[in-house]
N, C-alpha and C. Protein backbone atom coordinates (compact mmCIF):
# COMPACT_ATOMS: atom_id res chain seq x y z
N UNK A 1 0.82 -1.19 0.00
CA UNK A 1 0.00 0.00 0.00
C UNK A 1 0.87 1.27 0.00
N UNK A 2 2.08 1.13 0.72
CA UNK A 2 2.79 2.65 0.85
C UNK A 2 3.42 2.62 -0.51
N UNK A 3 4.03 1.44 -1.26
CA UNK A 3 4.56 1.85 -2.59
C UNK A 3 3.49 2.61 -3.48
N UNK A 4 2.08 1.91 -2.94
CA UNK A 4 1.18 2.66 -4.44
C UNK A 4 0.92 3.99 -3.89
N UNK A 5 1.26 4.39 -2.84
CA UNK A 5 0.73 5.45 -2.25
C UNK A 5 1.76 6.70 -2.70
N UNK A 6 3.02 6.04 -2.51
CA UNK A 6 4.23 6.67 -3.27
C UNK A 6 4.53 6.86 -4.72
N UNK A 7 3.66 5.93 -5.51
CA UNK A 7 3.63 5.97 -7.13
C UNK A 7 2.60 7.14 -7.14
N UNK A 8 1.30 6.67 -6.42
CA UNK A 8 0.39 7.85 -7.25
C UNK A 8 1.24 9.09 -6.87
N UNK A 9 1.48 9.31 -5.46
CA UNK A 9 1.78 10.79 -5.59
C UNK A 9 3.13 11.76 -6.55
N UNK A 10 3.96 10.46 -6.99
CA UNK A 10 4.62 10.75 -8.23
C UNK A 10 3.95 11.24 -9.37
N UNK A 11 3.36 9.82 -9.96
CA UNK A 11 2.20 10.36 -10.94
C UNK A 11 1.46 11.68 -10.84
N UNK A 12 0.90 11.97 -9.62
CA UNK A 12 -0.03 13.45 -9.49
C UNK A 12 0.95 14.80 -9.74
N UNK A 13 2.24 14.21 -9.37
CA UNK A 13 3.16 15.73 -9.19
C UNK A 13 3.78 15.57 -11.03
N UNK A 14 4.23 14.73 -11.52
CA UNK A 14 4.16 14.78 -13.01
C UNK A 14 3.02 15.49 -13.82
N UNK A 15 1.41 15.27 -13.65
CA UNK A 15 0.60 15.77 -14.33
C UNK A 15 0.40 17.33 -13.84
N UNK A 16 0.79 17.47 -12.58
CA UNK A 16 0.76 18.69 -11.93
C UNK A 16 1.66 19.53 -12.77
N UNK A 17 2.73 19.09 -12.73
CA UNK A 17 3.61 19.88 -13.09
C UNK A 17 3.85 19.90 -14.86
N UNK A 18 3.22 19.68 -15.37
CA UNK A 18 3.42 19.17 -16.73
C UNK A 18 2.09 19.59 -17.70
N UNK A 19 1.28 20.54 -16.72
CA UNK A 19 0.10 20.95 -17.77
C UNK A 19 0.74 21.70 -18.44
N UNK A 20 -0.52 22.28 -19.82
CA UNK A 20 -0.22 22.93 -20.84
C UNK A 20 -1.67 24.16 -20.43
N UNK A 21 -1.22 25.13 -21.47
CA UNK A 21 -1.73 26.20 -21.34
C UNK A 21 -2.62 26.00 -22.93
N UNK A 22 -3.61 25.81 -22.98
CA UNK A 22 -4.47 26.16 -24.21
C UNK A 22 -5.14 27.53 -24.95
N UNK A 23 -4.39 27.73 -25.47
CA UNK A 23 -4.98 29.50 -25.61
C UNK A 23 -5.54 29.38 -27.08
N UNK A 24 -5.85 28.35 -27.58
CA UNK A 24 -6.90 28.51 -29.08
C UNK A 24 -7.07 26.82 -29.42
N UNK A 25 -8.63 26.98 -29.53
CA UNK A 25 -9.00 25.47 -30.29
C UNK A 25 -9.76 26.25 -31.95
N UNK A 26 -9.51 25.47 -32.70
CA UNK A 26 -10.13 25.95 -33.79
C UNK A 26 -10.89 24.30 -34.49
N UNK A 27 -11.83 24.69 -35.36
CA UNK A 27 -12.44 23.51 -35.74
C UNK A 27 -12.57 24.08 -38.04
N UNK A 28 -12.23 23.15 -38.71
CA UNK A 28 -11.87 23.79 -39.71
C UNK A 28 -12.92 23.40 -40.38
N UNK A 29 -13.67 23.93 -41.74
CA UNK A 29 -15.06 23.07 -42.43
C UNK A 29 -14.41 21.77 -42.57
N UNK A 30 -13.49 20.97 -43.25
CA UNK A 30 -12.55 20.07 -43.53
C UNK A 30 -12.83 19.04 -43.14
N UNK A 31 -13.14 19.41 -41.70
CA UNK A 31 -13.26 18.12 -40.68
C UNK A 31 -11.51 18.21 -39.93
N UNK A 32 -10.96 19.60 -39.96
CA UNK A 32 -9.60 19.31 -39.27
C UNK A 32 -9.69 20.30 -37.60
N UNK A 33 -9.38 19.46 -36.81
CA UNK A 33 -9.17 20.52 -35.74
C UNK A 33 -7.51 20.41 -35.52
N UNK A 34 -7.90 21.71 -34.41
CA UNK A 34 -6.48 22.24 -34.36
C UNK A 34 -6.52 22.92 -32.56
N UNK A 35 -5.29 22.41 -32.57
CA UNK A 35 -5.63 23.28 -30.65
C UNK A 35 -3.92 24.14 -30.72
N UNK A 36 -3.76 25.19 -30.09
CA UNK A 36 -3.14 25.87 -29.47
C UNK A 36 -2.35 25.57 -28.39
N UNK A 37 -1.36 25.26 -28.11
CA UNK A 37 -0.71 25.34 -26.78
C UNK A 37 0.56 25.64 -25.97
N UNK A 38 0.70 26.32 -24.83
CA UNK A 38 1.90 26.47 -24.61
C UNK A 38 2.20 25.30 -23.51
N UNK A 39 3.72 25.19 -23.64
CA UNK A 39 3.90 24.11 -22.61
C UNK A 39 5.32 24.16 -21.94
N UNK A 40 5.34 23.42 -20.89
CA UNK A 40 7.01 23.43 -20.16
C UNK A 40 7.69 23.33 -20.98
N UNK A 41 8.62 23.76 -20.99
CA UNK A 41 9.80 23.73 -21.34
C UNK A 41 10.47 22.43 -21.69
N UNK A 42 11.04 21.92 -22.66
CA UNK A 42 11.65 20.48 -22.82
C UNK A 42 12.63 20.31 -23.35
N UNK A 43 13.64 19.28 -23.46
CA UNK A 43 14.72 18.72 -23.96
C UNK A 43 13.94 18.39 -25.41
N UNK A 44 14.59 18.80 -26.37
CA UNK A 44 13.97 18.01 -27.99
C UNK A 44 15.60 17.38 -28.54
N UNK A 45 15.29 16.48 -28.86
CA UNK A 45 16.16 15.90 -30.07
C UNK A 45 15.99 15.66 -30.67
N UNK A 46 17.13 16.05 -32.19
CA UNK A 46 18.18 16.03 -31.60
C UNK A 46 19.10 17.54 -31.47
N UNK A 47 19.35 17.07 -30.44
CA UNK A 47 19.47 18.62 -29.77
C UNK A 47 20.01 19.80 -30.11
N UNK A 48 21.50 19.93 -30.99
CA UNK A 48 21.91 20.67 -31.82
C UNK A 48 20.90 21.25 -32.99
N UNK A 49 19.70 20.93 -32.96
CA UNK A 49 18.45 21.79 -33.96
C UNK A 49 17.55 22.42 -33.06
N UNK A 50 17.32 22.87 -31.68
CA UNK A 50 16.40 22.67 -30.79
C UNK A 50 16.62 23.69 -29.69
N UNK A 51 16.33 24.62 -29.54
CA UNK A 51 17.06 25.83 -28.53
C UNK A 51 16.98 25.07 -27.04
N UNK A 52 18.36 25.14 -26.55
CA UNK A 52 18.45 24.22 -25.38
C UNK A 52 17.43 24.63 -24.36
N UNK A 53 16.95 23.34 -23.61
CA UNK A 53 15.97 23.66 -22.48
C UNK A 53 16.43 24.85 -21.40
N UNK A 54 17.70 25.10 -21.12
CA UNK A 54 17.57 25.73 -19.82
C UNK A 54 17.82 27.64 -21.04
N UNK A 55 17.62 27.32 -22.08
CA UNK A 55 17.53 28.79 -22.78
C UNK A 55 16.40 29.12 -23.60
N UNK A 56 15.67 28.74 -22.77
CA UNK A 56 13.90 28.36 -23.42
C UNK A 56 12.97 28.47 -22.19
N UNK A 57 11.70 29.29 -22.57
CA UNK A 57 10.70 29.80 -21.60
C UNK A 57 9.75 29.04 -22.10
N UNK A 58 9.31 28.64 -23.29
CA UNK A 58 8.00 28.40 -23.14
C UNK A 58 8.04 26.62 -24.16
N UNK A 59 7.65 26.13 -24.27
CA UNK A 59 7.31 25.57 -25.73
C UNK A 59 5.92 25.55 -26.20
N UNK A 60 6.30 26.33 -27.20
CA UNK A 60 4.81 26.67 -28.06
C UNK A 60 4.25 25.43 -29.20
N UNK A 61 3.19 24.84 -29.23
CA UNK A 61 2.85 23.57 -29.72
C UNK A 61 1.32 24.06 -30.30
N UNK A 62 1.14 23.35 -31.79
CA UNK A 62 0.18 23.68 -32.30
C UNK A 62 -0.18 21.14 -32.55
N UNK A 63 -1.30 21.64 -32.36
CA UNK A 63 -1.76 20.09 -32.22
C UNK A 63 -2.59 19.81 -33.68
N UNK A 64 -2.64 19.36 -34.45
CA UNK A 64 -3.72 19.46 -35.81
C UNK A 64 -4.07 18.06 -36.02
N UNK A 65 -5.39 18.05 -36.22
CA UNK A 65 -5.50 16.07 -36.37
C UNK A 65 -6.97 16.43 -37.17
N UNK A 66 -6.93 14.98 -37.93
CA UNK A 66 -8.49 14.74 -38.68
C UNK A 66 -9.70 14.68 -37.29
N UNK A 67 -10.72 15.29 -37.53
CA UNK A 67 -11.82 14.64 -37.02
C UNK A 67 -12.83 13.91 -37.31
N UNK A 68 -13.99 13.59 -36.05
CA UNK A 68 -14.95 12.29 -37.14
C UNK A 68 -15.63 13.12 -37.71
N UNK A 69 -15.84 14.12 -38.58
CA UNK A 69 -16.22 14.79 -39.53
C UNK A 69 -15.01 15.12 -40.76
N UNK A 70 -14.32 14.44 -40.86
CA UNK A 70 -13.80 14.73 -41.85
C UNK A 70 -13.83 14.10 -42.70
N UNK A 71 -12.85 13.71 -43.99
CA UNK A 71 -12.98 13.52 -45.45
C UNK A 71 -13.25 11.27 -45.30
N UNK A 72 -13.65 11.11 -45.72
CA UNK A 72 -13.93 9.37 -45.79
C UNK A 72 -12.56 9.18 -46.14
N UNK A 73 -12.02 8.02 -45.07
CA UNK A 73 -10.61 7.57 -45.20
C UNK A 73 -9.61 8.30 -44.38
N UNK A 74 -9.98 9.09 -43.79
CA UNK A 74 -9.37 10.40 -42.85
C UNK A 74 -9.45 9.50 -41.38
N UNK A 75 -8.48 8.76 -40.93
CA UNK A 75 -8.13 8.13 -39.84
C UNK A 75 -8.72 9.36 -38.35
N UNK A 76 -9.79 9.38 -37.74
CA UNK A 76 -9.92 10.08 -36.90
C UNK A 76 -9.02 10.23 -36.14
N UNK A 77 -8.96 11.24 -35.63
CA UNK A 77 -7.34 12.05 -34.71
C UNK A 77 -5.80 11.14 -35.28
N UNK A 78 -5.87 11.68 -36.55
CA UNK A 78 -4.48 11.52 -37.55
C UNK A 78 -4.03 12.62 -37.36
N UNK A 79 -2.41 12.71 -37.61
CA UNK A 79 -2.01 14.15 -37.71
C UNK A 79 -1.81 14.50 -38.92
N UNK A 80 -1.90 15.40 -39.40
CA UNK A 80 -2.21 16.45 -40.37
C UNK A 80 -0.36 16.52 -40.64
N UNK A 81 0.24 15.96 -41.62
CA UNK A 81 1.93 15.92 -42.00
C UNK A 81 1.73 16.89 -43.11
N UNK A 82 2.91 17.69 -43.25
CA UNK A 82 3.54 18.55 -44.63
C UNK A 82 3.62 19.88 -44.29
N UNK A 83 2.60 20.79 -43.62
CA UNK A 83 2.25 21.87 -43.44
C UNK A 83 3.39 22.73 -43.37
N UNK A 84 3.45 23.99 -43.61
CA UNK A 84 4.47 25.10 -42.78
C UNK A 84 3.64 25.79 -42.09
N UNK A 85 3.64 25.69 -40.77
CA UNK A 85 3.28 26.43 -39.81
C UNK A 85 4.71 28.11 -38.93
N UNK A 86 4.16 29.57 -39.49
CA UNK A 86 4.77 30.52 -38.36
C UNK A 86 3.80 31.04 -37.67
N UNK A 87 4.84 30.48 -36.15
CA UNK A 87 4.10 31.54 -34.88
C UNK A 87 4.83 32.71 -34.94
N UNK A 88 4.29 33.71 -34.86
CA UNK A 88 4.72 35.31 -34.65
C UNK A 88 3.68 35.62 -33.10
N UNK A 89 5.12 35.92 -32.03
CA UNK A 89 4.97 36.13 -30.59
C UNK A 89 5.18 37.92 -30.26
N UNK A 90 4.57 38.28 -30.22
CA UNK A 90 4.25 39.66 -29.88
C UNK A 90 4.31 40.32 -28.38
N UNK A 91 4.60 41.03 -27.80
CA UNK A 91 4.69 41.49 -26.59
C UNK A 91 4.23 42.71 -26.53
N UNK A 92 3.45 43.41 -25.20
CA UNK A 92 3.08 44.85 -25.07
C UNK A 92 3.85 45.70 -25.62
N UNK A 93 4.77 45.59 -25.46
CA UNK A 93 5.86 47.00 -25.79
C UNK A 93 6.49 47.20 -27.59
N UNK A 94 5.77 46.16 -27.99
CA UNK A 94 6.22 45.72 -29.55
C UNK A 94 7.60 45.04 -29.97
N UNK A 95 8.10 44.03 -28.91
CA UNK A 95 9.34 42.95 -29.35
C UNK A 95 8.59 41.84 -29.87
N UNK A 96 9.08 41.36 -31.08
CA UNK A 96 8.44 40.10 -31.04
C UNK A 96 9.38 39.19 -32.13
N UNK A 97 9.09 37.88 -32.07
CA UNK A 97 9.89 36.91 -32.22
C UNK A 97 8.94 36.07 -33.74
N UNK A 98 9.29 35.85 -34.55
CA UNK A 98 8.73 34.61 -35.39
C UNK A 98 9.36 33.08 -35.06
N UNK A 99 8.85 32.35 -35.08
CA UNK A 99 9.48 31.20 -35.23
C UNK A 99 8.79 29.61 -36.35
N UNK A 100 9.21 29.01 -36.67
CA UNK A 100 8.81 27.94 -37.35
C UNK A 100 8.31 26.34 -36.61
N UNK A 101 7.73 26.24 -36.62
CA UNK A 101 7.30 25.21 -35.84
C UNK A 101 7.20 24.26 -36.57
N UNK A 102 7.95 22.98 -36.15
CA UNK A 102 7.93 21.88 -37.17
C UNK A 102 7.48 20.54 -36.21
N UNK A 103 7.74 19.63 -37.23
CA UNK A 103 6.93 18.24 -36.38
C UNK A 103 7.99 17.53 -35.21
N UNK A 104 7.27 17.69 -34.08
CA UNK A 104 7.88 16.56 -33.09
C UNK A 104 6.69 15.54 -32.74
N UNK A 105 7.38 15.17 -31.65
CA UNK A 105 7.16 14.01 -31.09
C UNK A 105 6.79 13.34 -29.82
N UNK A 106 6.12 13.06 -29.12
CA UNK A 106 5.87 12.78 -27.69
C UNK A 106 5.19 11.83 -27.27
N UNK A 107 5.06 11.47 -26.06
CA UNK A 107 4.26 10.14 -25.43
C UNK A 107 2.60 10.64 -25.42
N UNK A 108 2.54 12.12 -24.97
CA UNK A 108 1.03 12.41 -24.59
C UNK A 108 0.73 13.11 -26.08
N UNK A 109 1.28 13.87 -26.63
CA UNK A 109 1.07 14.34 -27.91
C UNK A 109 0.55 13.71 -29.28
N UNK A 110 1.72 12.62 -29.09
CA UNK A 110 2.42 11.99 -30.65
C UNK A 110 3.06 12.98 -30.97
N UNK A 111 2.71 12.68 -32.44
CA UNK A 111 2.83 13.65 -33.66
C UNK A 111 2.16 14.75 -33.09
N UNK A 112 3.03 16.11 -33.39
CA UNK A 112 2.48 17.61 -33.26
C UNK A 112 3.46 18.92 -33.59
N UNK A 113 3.00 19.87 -34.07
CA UNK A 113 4.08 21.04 -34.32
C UNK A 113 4.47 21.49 -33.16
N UNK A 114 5.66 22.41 -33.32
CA UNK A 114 6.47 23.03 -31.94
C UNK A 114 7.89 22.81 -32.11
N UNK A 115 7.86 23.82 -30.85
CA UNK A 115 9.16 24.46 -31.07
C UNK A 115 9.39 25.42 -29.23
N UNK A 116 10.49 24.92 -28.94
CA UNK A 116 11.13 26.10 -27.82
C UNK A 116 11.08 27.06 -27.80
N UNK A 117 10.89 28.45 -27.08
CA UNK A 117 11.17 29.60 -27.73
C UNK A 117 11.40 30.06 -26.59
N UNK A 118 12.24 31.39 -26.51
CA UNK A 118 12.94 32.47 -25.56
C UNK A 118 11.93 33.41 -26.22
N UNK A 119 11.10 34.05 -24.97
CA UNK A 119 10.29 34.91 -25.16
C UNK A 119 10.79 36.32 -25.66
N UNK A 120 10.22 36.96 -26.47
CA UNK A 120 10.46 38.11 -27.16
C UNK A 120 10.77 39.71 -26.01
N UNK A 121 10.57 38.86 -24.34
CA UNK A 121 10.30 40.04 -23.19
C UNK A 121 10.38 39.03 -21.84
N UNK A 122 9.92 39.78 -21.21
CA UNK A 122 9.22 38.83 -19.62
C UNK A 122 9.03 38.04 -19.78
N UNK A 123 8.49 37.04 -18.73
CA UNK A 123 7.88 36.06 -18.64
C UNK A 123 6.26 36.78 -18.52
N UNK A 124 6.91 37.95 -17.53
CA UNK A 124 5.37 38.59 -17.06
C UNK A 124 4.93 39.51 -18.03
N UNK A 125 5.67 39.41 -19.40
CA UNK A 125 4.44 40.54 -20.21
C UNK A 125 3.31 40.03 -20.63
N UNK A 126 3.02 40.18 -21.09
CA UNK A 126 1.14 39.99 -21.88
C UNK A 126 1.62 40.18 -23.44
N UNK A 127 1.05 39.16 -24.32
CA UNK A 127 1.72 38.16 -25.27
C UNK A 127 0.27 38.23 -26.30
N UNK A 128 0.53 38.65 -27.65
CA UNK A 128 -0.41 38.65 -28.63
C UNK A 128 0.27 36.77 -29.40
N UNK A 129 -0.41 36.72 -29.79
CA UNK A 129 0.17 35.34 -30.83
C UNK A 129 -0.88 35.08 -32.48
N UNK A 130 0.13 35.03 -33.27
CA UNK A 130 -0.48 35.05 -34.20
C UNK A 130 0.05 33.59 -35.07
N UNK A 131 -0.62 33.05 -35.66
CA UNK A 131 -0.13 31.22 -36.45
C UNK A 131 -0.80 31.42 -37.34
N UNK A 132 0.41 31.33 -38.68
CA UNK A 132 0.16 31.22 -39.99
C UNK A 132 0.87 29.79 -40.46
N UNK A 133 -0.67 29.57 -40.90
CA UNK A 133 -0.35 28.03 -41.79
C UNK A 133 -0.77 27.67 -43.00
N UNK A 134 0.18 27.24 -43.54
CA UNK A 134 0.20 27.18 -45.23
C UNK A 134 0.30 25.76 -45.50
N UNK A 135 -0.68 25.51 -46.66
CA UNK A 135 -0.49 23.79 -46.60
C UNK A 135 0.63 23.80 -47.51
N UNK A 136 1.00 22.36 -47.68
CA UNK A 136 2.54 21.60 -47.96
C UNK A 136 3.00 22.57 -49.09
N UNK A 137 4.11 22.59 -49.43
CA UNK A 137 4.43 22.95 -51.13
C UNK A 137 4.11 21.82 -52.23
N UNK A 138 3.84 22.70 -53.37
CA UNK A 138 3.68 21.65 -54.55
C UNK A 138 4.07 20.75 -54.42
N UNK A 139 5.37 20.48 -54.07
CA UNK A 139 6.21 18.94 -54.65
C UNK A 139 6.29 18.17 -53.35
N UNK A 140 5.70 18.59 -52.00
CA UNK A 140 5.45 17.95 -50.85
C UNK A 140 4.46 16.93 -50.79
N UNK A 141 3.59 17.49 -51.27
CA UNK A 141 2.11 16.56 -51.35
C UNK A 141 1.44 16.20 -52.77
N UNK A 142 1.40 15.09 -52.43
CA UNK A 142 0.45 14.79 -54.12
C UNK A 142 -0.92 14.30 -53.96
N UNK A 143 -1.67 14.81 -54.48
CA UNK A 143 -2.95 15.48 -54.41
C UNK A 143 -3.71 14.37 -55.53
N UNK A 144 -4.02 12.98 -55.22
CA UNK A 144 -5.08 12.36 -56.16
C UNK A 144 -5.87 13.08 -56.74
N UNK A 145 -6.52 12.52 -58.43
CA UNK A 145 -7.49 12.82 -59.15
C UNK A 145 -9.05 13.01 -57.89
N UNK A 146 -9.41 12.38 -57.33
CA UNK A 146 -10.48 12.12 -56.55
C UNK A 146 -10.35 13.17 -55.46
N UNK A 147 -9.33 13.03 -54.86
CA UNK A 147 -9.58 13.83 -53.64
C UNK A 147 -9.54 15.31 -54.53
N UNK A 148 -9.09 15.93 -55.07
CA UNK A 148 -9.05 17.52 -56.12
C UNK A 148 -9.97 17.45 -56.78
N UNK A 149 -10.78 16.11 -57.21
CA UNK A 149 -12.80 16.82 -57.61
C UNK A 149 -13.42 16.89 -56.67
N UNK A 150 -13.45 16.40 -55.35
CA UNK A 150 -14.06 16.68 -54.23
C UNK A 150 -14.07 17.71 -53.30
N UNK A 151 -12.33 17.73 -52.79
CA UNK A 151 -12.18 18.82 -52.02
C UNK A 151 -11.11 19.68 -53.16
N UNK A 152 -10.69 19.28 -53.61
CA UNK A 152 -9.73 20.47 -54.18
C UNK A 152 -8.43 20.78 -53.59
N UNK A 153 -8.30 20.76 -52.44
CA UNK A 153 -6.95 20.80 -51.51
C UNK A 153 -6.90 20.54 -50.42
N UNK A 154 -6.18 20.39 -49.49
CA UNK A 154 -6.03 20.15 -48.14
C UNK A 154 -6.25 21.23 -47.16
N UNK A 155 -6.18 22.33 -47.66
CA UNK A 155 -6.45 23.13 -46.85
C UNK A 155 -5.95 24.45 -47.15
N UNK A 156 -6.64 25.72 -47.06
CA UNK A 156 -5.59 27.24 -47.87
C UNK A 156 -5.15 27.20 -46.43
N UNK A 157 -4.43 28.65 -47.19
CA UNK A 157 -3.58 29.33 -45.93
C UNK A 157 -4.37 30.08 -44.83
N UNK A 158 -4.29 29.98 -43.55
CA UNK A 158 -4.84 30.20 -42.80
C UNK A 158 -4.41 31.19 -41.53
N UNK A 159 -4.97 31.72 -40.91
CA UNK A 159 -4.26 32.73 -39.91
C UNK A 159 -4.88 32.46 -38.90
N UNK A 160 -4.42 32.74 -37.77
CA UNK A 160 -5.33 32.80 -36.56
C UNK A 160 -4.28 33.60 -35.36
N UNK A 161 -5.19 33.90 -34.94
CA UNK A 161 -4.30 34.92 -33.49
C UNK A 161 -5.13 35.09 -32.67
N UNK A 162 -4.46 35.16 -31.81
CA UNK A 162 -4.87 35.27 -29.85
C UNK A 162 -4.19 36.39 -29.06
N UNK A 163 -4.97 37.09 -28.55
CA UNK A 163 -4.46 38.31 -27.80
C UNK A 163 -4.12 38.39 -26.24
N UNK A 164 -3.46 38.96 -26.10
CA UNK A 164 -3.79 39.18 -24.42
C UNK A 164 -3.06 38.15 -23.59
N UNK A 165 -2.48 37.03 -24.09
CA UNK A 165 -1.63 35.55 -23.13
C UNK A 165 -1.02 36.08 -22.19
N UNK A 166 -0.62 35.78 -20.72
CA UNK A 166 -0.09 35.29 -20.27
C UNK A 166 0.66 33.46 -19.84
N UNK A 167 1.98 34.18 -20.30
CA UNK A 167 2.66 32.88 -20.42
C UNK A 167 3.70 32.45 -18.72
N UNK A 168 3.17 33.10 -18.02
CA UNK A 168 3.77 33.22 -16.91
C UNK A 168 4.25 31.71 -16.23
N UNK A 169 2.37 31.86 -15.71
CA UNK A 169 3.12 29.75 -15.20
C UNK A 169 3.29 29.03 -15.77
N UNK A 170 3.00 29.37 -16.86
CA UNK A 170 3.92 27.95 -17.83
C UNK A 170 5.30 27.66 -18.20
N UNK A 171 6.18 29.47 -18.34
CA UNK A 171 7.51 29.63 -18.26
C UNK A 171 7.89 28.97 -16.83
N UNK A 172 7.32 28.90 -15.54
CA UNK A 172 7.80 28.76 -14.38
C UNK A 172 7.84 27.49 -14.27
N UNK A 173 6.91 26.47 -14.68
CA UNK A 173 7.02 25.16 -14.48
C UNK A 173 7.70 24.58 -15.06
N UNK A 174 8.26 23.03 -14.99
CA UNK A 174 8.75 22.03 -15.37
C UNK A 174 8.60 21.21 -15.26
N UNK A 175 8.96 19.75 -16.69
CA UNK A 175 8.29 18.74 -17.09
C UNK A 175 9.09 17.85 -15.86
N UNK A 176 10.23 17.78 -15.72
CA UNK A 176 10.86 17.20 -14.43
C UNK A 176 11.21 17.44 -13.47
């Protein structure tokens, strides 16, 4: 009994410490959703591509998957591969940062975009965010006869932005 008593409270202080901050869900006609998120800070590899964890405030993560409304053959909660996704991070005072968010990898995630980032200011400023996403390039994706009389493409380019974030406790916490 005291070992499980000692596991859960491991387990509880991991999920404790390891939430994410959701600051946009979007739902697309498509049948694609998409969620927003900031999160602790993490080790990515491999690491020489990856702004080291202890020089990194936030990790910013965009989640995109099919839903059960989407196209027939569309694996419900698939991830959405090819895209170029930029976050542009904004701060009160007008510093702000672009960055590229590409595909990683995780146990609770899977597949998902993101990227580390050293905030453009504070931890404590107040944070506009804006995500521009462009589907694959020409020679990325090939686009069947069938699916281009139906839908025509995977998806245009898209914008979305969120005002006002605080990224505070999420810079403060950690995944370990």
């Amino acid at each position: 009994m005291k070992k499980l008593s000692i596991y859960l409270i491991i387990l509880c202080s991991f999920f404790v410490n390891s939430e994410e901050l959701i600051f946009g869900k979007e739902s697309l006609p498509n049948g694609i959703n998409i969620i927003f998120e900031a999160a602790p800070k993490d080790t990515i590899f491999p690491e020489k591509y990856f702004l080291d964890e202890n020089r990194t405030d936030i990790h910013i993560e965009m989640l995109i998957n099919w839903s059960d409304n989407s196209p027939s053959g569309s694996p419900n909660g698939g991830f959405i591969p090819y895209l170029n996704v930029l976050a542009v991070i904004k701060n009160i005072k007008g510093n702000s940062i672009e960055v590229k968010l590409t595909p990683h990898l995780n146990i609770s995630d899977n597949l998902h975009y993101a990227q580390n980032i050293k905030l453009p200011g504070s931890i404590d400023d107040i944070y506009d965010v804006t995500i521009y996403i462009s589907p694959p390039k020409d020679e990325e994706l090939g686009i069947h006869y069938d699916w281009k009389e139906k839908y025509e493409f995977l998806l245009k380019q898209t914008k979305f932005e969120y005002k006002n974030l605080s990224f505070r406790e999420i810079a403060l916490q950690s995944r370990r």
